[in-house]
Structures are given as structure tokens and as C-alpha cells.
N, C-alpha and C. Protein backbone atom coordinates (compact mmCIF):
# COMPACT_ATOMS: atom_id res chain seq x y z
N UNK A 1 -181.69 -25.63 37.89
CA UNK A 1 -181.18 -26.82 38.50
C UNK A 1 -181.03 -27.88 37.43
N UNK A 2 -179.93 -28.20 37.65
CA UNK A 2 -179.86 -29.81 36.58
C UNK A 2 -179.94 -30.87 36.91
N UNK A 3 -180.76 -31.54 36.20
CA UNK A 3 -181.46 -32.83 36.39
C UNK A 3 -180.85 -34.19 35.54
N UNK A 4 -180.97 -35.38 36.04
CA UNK A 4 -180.47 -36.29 34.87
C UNK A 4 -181.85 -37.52 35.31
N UNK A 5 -181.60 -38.38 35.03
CA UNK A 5 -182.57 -39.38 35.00
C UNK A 5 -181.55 -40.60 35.18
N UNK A 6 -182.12 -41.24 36.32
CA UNK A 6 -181.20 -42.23 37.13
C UNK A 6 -181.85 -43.41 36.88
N UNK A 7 -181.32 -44.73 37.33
CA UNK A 7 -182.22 -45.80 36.88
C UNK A 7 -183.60 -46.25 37.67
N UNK A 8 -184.67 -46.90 37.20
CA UNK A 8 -185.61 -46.67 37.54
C UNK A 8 -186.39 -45.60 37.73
N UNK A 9 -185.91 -44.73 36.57
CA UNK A 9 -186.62 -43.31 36.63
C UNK A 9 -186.22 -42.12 37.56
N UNK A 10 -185.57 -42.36 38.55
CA UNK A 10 -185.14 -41.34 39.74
C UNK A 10 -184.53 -40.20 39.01
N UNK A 11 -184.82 -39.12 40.12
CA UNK A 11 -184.14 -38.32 38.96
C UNK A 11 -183.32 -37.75 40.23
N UNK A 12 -181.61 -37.51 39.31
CA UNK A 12 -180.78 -37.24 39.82
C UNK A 12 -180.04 -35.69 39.79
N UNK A 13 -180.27 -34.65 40.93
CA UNK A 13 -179.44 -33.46 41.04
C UNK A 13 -178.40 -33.34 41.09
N UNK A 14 -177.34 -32.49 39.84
CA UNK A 14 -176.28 -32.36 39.90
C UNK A 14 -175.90 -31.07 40.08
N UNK A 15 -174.86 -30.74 40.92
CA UNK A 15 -174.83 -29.80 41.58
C UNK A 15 -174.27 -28.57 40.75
N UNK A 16 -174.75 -26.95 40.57
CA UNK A 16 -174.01 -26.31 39.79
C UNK A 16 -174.28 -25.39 40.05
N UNK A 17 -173.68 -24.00 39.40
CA UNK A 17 -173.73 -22.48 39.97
C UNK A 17 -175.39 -22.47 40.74
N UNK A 18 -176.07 -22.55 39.41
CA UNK A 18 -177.38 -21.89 39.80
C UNK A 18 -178.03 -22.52 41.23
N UNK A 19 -177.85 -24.12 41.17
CA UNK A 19 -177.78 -24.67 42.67
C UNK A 19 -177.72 -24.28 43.54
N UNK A 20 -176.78 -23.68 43.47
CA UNK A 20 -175.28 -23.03 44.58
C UNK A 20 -176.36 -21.59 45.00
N UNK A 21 -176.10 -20.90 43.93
CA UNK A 21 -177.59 -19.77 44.25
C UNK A 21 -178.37 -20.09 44.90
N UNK A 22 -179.55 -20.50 44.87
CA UNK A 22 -180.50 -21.26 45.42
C UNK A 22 -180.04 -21.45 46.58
N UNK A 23 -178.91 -22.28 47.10
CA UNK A 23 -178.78 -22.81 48.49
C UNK A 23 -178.94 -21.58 49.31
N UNK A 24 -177.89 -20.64 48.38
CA UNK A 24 -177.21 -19.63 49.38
C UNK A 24 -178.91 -18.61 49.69
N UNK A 25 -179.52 -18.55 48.52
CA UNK A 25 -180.73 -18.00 49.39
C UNK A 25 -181.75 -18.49 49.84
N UNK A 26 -181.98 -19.74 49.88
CA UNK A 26 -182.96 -20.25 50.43
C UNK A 26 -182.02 -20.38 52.01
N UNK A 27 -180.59 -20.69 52.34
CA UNK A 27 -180.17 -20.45 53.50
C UNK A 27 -180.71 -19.32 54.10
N UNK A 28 -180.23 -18.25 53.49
CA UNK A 28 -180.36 -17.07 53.98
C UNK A 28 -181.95 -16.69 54.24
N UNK A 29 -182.74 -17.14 53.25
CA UNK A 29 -184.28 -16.51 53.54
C UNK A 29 -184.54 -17.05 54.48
N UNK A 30 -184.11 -18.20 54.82
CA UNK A 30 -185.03 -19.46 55.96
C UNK A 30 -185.41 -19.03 57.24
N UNK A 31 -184.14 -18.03 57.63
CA UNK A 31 -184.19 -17.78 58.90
C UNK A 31 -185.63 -16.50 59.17
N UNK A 32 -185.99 -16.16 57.99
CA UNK A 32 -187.04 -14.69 57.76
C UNK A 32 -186.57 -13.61 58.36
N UNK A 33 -185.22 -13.55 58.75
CA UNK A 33 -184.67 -12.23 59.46
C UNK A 33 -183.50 -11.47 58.40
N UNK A 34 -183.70 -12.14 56.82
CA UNK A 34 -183.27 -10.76 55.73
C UNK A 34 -183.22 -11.86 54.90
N UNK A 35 -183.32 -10.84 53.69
CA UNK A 35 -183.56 -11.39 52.55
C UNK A 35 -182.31 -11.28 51.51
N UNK A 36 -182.61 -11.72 50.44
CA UNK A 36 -181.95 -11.76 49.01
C UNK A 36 -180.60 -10.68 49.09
N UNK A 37 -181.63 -9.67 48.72
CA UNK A 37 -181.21 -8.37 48.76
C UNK A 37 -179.98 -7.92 49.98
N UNK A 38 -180.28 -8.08 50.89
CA UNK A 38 -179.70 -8.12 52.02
C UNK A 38 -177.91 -8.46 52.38
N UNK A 39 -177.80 -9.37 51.47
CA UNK A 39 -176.69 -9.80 51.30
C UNK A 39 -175.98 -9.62 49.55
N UNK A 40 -174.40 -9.88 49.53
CA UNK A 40 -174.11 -10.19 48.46
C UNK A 40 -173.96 -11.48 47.73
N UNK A 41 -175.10 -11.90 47.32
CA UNK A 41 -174.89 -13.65 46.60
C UNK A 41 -174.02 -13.76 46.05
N UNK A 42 -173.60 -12.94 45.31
CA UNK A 42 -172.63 -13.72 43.84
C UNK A 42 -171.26 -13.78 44.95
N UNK A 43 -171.10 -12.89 45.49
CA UNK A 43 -169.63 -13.03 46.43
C UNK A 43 -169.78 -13.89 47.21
N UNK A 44 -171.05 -14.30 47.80
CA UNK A 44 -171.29 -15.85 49.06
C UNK A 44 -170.96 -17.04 48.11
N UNK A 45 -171.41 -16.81 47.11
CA UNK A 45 -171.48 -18.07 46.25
C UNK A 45 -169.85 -18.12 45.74
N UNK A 46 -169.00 -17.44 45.34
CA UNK A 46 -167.91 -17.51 44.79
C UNK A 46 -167.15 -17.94 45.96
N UNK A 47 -167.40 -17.29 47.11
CA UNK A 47 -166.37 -17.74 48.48
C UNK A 47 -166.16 -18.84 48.77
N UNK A 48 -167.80 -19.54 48.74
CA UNK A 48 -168.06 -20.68 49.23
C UNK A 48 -167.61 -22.00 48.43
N UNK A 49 -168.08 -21.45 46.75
CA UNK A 49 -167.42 -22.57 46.15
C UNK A 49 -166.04 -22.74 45.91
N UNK A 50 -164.81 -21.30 46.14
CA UNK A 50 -163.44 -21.75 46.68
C UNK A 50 -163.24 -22.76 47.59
N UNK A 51 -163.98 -22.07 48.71
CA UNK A 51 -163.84 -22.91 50.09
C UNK A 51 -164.24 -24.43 49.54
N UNK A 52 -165.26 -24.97 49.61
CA UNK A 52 -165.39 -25.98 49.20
C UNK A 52 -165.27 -26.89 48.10
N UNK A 53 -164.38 -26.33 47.04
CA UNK A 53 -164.21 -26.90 45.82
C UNK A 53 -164.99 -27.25 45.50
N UNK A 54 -166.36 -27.11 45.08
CA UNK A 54 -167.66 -27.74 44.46
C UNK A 54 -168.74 -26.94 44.56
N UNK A 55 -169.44 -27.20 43.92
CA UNK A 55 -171.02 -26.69 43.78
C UNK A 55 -171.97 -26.96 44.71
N UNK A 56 -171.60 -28.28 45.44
CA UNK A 56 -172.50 -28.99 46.69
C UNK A 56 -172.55 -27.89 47.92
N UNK A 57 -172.72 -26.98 48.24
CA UNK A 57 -172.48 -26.30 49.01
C UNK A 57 -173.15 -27.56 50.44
N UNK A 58 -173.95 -28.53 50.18
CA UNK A 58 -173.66 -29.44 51.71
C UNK A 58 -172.77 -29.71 52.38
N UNK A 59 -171.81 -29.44 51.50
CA UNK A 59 -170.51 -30.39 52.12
C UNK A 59 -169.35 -29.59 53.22
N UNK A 60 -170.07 -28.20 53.21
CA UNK A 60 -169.37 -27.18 53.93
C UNK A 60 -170.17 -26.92 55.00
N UNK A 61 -169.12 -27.05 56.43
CA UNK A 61 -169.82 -27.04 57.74
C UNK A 61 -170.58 -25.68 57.74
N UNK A 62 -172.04 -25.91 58.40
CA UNK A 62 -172.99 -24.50 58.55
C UNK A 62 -172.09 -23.11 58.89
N UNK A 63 -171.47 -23.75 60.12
CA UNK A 63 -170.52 -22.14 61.14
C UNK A 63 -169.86 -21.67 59.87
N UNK A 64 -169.03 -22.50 59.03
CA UNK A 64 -168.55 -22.11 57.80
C UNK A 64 -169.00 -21.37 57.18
N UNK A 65 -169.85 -21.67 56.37
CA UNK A 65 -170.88 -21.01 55.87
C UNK A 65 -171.63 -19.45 56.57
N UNK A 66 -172.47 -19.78 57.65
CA UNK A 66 -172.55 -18.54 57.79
C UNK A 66 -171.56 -17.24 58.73
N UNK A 67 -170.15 -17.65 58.24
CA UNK A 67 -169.29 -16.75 58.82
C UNK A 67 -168.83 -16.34 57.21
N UNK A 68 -168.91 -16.63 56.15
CA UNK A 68 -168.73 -16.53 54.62
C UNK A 68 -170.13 -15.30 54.63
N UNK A 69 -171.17 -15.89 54.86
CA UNK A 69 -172.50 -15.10 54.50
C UNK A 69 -172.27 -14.26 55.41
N UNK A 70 -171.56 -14.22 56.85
CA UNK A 70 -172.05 -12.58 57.34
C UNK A 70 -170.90 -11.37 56.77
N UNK A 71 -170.24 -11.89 55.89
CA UNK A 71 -168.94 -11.12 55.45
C UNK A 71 -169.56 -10.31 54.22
N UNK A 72 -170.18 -10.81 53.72
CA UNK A 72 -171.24 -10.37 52.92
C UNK A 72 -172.62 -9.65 52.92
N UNK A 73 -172.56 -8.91 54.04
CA UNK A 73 -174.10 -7.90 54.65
C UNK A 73 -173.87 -6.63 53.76
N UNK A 74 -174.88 -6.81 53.27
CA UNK A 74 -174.68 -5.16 52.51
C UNK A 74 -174.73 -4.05 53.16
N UNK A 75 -174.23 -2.86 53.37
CA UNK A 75 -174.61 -2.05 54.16
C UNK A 75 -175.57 -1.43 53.97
């Protein structure tokens, strides 16, 4: 994750692949009904950041999102 240092010390997340990772599996683990493995990240993550032009993956409605992630179930 990348970090910068904002004023008054804050520190500021800027959004980027590895981010983007992270979202997509901490989304996916949250629910505890499959894991990592379970899915294809690098293809959730590439879909998603088409779809949304950015790394912020917030900015893309959930239904969005997990209709991207169920396209991606490994068999």
C-alpha cells in the first residue's frame, strides 16, 4: 500500500494495483464463505479497474463488483 504524509502528519492512501488486491480479497474473504484461492484475483482486479478507471475500487457500485467477482469462480 502507498502511503504519503499529509499535513499535520496524516497519512494519506493512494490508491494502486496492490490496493486494488487487497480490496478484492479482503471483499471476498469477508463474507467467510471462500477464499483467495477460490476465485481469480488478477482477472477481478483487471476487470474492475477497466470498469472503473482507477485503482479506488470504492468508487464502483458493490452489485457491480460482485457480478465482476462471480465471473471469476474457479472451478
Amino acid at each position: 500500500m502507498n502511503t504519503l504524509s499529509g499535513r499535520n502528519g496524516h497519512t494519506i492512501t493512494t490508491s494502486s494495483r496492490e490496493t486494488a488486491v487487497e480490496f478484492v480479497i479482503d471483499a471476498i474473504e469477508s463474507t467467510g464463505a471462500a477464499t483467495r484461492h477460490d476465485f481469480d484475483i488478477d482477472r477481478i482486479v483487471a476487470t474492475v479497474h477497466a470498469l472503473a478507471e482507477d485503482w479506488d475500487f470504492n468508487t464502483l457500485q458493490p452489485a457491480t463488483f460482485w457480478r465482476v467477482a462471480s465471473s471469476f469462480i474457479k472451478a
